[in-house]
N, C-alpha and C. Protein backbone atom coordinates (compact mmCIF):
# COMPACT_ATOMS: atom_id res chain seq x y z
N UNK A 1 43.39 69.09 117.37
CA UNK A 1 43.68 70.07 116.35
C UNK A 1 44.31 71.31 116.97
N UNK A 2 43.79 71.74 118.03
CA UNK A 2 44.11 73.00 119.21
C UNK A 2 45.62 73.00 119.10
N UNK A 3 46.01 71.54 119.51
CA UNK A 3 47.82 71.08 119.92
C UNK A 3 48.26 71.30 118.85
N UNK A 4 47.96 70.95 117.70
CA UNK A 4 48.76 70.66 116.32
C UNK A 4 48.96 72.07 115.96
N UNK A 5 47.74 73.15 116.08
CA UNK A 5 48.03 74.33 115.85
C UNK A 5 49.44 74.89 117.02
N UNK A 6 48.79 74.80 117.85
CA UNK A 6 49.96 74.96 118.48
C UNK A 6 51.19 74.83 118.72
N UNK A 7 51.64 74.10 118.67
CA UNK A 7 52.85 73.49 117.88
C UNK A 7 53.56 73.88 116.77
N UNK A 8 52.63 73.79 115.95
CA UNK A 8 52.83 74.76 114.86
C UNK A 8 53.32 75.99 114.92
N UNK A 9 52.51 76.95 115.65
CA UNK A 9 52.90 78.64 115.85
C UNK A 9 54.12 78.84 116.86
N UNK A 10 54.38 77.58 117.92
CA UNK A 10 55.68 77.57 118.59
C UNK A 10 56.69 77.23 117.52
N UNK A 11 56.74 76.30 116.66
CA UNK A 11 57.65 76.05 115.87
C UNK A 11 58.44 77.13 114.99
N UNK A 12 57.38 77.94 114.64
CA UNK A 12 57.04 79.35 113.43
C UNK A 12 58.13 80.44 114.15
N UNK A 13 57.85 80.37 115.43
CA UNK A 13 58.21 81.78 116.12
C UNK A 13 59.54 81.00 116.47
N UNK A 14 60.22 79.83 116.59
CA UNK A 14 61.52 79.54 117.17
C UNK A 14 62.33 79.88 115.72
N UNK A 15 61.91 79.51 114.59
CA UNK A 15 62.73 79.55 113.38
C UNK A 15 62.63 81.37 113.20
N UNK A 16 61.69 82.03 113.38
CA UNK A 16 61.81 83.33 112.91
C UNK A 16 62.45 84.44 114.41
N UNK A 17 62.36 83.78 115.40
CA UNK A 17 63.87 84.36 116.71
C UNK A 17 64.99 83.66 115.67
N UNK A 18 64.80 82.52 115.64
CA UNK A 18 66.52 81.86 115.15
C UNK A 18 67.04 83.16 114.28
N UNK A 19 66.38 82.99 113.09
CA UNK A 19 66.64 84.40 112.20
C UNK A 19 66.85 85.66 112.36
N UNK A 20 66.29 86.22 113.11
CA UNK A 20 66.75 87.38 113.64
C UNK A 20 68.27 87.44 114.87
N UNK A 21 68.70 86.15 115.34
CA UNK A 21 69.67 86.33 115.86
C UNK A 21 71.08 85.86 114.72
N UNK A 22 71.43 86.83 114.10
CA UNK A 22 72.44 87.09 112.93
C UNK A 22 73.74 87.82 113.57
N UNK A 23 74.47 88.19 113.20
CA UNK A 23 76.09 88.45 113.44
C UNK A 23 77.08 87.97 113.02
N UNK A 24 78.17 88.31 113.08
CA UNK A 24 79.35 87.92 112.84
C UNK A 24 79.40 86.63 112.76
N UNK A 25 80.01 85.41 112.27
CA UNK A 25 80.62 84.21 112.50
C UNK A 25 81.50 83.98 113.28
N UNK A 26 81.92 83.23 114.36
CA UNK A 26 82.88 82.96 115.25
C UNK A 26 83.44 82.46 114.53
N UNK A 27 84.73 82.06 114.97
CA UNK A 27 85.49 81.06 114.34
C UNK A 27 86.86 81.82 113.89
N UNK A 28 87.47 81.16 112.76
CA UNK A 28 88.40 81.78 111.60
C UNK A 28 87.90 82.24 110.43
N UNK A 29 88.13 82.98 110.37
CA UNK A 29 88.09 83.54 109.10
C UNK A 29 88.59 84.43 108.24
N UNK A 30 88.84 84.29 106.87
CA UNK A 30 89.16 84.54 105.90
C UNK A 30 88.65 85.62 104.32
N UNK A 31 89.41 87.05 104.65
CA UNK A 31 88.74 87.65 103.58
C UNK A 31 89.36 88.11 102.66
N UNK A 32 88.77 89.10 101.65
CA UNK A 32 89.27 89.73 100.28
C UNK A 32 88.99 90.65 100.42
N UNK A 33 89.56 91.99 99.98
CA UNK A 33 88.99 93.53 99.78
C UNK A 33 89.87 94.16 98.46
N UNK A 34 89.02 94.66 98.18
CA UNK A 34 89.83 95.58 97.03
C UNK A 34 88.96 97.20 97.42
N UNK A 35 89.84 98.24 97.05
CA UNK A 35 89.48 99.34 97.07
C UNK A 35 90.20 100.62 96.80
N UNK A 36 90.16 101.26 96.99
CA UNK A 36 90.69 103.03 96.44
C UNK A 36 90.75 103.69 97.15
N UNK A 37 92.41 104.48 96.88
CA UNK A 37 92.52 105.48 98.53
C UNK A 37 92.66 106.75 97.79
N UNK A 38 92.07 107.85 97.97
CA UNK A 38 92.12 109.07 97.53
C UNK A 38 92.92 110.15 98.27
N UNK A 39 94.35 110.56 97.96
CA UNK A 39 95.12 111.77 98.72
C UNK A 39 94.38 112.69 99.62
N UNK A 40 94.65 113.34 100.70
CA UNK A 40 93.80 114.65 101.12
C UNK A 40 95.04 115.49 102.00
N UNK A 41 96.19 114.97 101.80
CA UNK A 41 97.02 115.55 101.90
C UNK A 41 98.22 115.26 101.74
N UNK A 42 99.56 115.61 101.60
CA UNK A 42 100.72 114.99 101.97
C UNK A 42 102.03 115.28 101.00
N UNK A 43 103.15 114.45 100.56
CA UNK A 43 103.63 114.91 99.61
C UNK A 43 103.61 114.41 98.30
N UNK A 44 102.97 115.09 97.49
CA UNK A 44 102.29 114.58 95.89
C UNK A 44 101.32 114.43 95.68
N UNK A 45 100.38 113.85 94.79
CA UNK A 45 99.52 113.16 94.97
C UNK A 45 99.39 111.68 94.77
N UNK A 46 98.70 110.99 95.59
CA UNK A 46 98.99 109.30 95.54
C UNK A 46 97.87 108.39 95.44
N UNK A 47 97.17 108.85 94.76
CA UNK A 47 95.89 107.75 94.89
C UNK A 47 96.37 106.37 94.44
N UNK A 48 95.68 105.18 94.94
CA UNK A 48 96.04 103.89 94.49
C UNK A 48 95.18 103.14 94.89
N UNK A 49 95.26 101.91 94.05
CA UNK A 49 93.98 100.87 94.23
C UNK A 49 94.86 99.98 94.63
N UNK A 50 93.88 99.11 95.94
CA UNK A 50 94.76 98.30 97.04
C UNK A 50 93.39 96.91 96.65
N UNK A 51 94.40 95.96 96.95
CA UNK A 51 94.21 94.55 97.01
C UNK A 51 94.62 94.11 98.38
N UNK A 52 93.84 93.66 99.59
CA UNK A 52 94.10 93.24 100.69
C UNK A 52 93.72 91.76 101.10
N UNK A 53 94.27 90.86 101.84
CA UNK A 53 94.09 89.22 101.49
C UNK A 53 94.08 89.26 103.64
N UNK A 54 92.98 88.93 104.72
CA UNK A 54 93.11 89.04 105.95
C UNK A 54 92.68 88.10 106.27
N UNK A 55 93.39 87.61 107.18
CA UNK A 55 93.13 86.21 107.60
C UNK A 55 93.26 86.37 109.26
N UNK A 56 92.29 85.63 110.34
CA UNK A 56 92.04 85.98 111.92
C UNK A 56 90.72 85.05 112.51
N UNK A 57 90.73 85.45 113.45
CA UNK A 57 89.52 84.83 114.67
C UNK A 57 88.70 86.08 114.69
N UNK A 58 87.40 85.51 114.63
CA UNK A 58 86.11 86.24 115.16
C UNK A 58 85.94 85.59 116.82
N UNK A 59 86.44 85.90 117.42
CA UNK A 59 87.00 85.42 118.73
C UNK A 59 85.27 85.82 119.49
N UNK A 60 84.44 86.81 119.31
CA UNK A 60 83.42 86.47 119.80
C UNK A 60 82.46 87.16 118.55
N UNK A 61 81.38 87.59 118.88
CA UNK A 61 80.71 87.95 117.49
C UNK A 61 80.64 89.46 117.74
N UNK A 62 81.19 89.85 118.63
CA UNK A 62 81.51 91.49 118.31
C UNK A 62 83.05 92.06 118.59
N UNK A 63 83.69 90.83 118.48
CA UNK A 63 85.59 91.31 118.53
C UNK A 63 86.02 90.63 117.63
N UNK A 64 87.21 91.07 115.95
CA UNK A 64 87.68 89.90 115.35
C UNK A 64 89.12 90.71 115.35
N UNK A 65 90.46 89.78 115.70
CA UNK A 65 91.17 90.28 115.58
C UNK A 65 92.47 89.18 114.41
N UNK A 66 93.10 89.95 113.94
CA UNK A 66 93.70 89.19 112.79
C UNK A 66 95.06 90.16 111.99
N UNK A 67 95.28 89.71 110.74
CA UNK A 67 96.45 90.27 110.41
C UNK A 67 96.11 90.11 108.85
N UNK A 68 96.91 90.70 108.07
CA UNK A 68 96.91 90.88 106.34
C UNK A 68 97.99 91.13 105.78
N UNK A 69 98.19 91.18 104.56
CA UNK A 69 98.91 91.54 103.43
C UNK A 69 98.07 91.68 101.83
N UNK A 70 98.71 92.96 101.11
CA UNK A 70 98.25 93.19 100.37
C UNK A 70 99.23 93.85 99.33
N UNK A 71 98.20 94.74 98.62
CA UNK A 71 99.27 94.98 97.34
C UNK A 71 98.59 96.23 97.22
N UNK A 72 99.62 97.71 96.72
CA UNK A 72 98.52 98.84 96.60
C UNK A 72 99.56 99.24 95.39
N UNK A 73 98.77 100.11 94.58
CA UNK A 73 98.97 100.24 92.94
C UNK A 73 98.73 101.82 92.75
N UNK A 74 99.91 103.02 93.17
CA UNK A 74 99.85 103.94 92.85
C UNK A 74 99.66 104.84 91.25
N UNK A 75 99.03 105.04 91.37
CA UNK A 75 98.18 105.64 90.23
C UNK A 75 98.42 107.35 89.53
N UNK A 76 99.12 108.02 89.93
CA UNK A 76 99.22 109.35 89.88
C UNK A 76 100.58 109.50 89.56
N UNK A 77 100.67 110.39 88.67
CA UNK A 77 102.03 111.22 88.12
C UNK A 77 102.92 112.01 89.27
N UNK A 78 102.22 112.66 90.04
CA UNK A 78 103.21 113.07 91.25
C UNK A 78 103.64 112.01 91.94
N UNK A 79 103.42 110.95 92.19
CA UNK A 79 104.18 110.11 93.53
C UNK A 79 104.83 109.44 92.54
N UNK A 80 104.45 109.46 91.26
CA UNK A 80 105.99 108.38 90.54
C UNK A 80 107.27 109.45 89.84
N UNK A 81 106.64 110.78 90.24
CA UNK A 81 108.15 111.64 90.55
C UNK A 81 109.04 111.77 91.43
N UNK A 82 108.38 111.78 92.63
CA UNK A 82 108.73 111.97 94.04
C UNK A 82 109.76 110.48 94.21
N UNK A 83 109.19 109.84 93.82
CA UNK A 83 109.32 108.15 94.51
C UNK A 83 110.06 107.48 92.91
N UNK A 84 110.17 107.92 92.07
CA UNK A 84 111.32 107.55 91.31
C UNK A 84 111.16 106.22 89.92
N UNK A 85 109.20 106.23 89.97
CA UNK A 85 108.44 105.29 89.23
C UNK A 85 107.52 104.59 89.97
N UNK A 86 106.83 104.06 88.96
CA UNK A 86 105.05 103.62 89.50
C UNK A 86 105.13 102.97 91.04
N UNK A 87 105.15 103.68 91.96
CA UNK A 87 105.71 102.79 93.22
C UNK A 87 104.36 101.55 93.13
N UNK A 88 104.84 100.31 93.87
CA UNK A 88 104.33 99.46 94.25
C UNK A 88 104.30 98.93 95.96
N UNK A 89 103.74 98.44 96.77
CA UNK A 89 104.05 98.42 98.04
C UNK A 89 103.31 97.31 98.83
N UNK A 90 103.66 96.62 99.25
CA UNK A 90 103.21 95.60 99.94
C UNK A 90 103.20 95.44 101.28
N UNK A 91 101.74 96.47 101.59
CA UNK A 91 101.44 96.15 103.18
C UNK A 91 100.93 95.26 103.89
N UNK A 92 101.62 94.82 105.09
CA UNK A 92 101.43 93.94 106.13
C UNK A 92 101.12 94.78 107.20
N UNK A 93 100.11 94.14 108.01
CA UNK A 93 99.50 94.47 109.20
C UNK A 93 98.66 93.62 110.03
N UNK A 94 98.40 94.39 111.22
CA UNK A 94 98.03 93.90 112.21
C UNK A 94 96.39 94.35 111.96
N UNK A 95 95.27 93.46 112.73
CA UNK A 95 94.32 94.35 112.34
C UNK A 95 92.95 93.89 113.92
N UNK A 96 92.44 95.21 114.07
CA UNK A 96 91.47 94.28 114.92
C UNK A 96 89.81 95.17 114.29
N UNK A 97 88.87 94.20 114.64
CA UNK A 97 87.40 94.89 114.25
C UNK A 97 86.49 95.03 115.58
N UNK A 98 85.80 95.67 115.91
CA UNK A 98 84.97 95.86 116.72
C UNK A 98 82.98 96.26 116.38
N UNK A 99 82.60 95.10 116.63
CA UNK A 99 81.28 95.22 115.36
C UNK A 99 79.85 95.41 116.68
N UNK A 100 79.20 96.36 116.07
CA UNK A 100 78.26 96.34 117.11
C UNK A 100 77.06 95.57 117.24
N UNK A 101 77.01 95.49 118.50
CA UNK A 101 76.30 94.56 119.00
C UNK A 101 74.63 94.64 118.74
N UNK A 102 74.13 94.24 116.90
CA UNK A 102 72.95 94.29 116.30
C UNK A 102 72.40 93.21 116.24
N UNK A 103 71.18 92.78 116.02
CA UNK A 103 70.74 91.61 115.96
C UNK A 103 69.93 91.41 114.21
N UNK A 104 70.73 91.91 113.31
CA UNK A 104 70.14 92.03 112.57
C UNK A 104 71.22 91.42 110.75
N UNK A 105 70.78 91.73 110.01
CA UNK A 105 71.82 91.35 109.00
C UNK A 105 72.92 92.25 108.37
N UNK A 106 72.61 93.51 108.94
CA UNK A 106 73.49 94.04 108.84
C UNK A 106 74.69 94.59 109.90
N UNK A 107 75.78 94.32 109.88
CA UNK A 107 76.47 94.68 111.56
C UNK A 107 77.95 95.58 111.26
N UNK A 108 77.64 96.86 111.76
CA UNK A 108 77.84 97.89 111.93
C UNK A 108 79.67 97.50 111.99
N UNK A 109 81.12 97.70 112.02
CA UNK A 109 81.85 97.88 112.69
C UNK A 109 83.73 98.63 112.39
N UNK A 110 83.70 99.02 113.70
CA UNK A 110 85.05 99.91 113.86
C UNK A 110 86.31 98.90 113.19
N UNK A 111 87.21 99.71 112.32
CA UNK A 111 88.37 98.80 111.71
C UNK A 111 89.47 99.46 112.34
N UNK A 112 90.80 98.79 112.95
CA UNK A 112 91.59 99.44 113.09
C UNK A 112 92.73 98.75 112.25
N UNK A 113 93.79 99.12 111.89
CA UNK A 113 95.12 98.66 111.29
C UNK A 113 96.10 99.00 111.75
N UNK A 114 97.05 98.60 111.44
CA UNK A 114 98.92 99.11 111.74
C UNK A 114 99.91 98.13 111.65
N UNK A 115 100.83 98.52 110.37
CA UNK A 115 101.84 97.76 110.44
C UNK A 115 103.04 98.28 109.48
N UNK A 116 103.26 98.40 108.37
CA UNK A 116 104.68 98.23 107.44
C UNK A 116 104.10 98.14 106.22
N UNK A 117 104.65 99.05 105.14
CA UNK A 117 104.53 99.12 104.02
C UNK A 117 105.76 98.65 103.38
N UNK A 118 106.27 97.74 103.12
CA UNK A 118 107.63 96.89 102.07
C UNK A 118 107.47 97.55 100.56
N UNK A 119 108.11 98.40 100.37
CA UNK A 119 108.24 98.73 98.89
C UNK A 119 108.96 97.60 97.82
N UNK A 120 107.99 97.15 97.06
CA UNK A 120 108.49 96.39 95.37
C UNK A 120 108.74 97.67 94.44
N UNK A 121 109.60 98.94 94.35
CA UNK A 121 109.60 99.29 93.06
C UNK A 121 110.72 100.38 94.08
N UNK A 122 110.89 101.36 93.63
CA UNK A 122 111.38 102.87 94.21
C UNK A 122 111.00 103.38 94.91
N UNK A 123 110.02 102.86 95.45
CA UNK A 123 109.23 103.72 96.22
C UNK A 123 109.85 103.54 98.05
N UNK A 124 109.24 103.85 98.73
CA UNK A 124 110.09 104.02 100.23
C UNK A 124 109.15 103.22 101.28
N UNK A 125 109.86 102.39 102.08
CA UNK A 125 109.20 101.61 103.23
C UNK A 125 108.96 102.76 104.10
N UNK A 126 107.62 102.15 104.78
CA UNK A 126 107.20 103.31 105.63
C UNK A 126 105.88 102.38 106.79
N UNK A 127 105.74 103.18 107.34
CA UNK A 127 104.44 102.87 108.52
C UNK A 127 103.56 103.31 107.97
N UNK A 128 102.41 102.26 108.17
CA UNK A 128 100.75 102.37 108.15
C UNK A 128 99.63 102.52 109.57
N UNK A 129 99.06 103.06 109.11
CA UNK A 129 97.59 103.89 110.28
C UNK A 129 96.70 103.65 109.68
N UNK A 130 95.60 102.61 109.71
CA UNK A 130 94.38 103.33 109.19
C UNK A 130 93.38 103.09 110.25
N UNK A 131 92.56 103.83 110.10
CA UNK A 131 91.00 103.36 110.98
C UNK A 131 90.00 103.64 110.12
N UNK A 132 88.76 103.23 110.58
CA UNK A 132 87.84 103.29 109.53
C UNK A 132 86.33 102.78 110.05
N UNK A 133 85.11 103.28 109.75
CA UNK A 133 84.11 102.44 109.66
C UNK A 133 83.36 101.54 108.65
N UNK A 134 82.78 100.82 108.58
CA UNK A 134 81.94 99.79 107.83
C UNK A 134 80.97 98.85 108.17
N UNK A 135 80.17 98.25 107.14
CA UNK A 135 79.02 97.11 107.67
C UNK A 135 79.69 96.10 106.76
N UNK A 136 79.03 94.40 107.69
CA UNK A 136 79.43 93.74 107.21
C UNK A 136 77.50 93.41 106.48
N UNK A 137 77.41 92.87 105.92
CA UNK A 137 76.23 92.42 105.22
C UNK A 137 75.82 90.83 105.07
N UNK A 138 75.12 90.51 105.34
CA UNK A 138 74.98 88.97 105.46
C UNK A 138 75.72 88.33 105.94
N UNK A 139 76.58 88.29 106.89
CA UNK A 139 77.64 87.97 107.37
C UNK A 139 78.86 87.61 106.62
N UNK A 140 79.12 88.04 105.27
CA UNK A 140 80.58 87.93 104.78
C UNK A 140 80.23 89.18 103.61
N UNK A 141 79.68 90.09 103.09
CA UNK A 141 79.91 91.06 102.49
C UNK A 141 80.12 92.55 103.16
N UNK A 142 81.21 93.49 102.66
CA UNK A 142 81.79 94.58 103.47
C UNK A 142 81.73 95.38 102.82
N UNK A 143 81.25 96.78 103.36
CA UNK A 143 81.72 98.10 102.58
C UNK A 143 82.06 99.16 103.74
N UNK A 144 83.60 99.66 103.59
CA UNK A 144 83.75 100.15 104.43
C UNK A 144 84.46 101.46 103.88
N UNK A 145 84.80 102.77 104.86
CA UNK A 145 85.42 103.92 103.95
C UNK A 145 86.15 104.69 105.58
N UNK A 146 87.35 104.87 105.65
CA UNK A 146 88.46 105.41 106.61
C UNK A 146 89.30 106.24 106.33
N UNK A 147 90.27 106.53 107.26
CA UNK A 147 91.50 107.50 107.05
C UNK A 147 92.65 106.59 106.64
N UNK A 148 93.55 106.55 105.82
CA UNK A 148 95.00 105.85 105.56
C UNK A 148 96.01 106.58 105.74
N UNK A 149 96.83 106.66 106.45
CA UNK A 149 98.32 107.06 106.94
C UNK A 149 99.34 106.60 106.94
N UNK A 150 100.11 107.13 105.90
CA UNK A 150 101.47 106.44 105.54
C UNK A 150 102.50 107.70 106.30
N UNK A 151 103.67 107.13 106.94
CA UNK A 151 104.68 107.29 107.12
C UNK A 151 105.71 107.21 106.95
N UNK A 152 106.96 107.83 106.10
CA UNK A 152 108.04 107.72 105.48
C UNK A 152 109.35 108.18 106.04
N UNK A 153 110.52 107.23 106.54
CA UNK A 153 111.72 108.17 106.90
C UNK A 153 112.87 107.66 105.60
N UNK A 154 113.55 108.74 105.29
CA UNK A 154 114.71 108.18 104.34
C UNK A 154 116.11 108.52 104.84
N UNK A 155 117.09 107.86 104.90
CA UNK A 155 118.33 107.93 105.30
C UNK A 155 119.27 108.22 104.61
N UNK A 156 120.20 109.24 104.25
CA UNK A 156 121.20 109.41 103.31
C UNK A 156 122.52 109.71 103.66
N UNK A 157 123.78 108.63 104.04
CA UNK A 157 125.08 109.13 104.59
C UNK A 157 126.06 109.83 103.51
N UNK A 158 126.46 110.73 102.99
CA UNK A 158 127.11 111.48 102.52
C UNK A 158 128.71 111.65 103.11
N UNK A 159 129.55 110.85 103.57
CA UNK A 159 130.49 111.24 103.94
C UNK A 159 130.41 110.58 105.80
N UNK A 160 130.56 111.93 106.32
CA UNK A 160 130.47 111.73 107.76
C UNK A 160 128.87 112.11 108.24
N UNK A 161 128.62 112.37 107.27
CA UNK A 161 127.21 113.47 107.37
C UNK A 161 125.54 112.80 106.86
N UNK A 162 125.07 112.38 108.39
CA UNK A 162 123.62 111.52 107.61
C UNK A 162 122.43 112.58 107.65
N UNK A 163 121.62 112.28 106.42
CA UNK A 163 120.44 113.23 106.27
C UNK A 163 119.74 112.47 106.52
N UNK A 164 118.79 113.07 107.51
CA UNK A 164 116.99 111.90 107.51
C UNK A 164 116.28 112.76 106.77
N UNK A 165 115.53 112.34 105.60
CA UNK A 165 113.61 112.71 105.41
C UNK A 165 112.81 112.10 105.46
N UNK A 166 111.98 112.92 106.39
CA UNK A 166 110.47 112.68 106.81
C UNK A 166 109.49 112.68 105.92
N UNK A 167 108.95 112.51 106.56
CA UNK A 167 107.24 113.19 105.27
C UNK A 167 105.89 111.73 105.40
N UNK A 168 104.88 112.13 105.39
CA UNK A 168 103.87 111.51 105.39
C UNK A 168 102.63 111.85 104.56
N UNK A 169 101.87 111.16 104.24
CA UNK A 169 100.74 111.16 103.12
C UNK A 169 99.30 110.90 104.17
N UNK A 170 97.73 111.11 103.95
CA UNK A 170 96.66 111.06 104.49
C UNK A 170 96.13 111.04 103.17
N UNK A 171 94.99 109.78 103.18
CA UNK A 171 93.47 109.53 102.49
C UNK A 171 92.84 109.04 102.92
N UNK A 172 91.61 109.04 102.20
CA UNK A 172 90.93 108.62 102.37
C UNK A 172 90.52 107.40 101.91
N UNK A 173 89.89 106.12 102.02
CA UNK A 173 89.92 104.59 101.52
C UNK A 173 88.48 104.83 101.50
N UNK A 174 87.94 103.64 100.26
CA UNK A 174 86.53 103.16 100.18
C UNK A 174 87.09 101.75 99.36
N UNK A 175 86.37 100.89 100.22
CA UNK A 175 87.03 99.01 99.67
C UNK A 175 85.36 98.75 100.08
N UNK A 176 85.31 97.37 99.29
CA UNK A 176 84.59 96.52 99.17
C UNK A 176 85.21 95.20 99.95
N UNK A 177 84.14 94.47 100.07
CA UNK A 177 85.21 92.94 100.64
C UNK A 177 84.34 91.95 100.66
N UNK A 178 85.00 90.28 101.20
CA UNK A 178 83.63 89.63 101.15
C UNK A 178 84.69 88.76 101.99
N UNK A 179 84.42 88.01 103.14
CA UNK A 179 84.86 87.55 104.47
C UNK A 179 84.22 85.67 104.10
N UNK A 180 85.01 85.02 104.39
CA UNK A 180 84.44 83.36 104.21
C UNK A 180 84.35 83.22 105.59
């Protein structure tokens, strides 16, 4: 009876270590985010709700690096003056995560981005920045909130005579997500 107990309480304690060793998924994987970027500076105002589709390797369970495309949906009366109607924009990027090293169900981690904003409407191609923190939650639910940085140059030849404008925008992002 001694053994059987025993056995028993070894068995108990291997399934409840198993459990507590949680993290990231290796492998590939595949996520969704939707979320909202709020202006905090720049030219106009531009808030917009973004749809992001990221696909990559969890190459170990605290590095995932990968790439995306998405769709962001400007929302505000100043940037569809500036920009000439409801801009639309379809960013592509590069992306890597850095998640800390917890043993628990929730895991902590650094987002970085960068790549190209493709304008669908009037609006102007430009460079993207973001960084950001977040947790992932059970290993595929996300809530994360960062800085977004758009960059804009425009070109105008007039004759012999070319004009560049500059100009750039800063917000702030809060997305949701859920990672397969």
């Amino acid at each position: 009876m001694k053994k059987l107990f025993l056995i028993a309480a070894i068995a108990i304690m291997s399934v409840a270590a198993n459990a507590q060793d949680k993290g990231p998924k290796t492998g590939f994987r595949l996520g969704i985010e939707a979320g909202y970027t709020f202006a905090t500076e720049g030219k106009g105002s531009w808030n917009d709700v973004n749809i992001d589709i990221t696909a990559g390797a969890q190459i170990l369970p605290w590095f995932y690096v990968g790439g995306g495309i998405g769709l962001d949906i400007y929302t505000d009366s100043d940037l569809k003056t500036v920009m000439g109607g409801t801009p639309l924009q379809l960013p592509i990027y590069g992306q890597v995560k850095f998640f800390l090293p917890t043993r628990s169900v929730v895991q902590p981690y650094i987002d970085l981005r960068g790549g190209y904003a493709v304008n669908l409407s009037k609006s102007d191609d430009g460079g993207i920045v973001e960084c950001g923190i977040g947790a992932e939650f059970f290993e595929h639910w996300n809530l994360s909130v960062g800085y977004n940085g758009r960059f804009y140059s425009k070109s105008k030849t007039v004759g012999q005579i070319t004009q560049t404008t500059s100009w750039d925008t800063n917000g702030v992002y809060l997305r949701l997500g859920y990672r397969f």
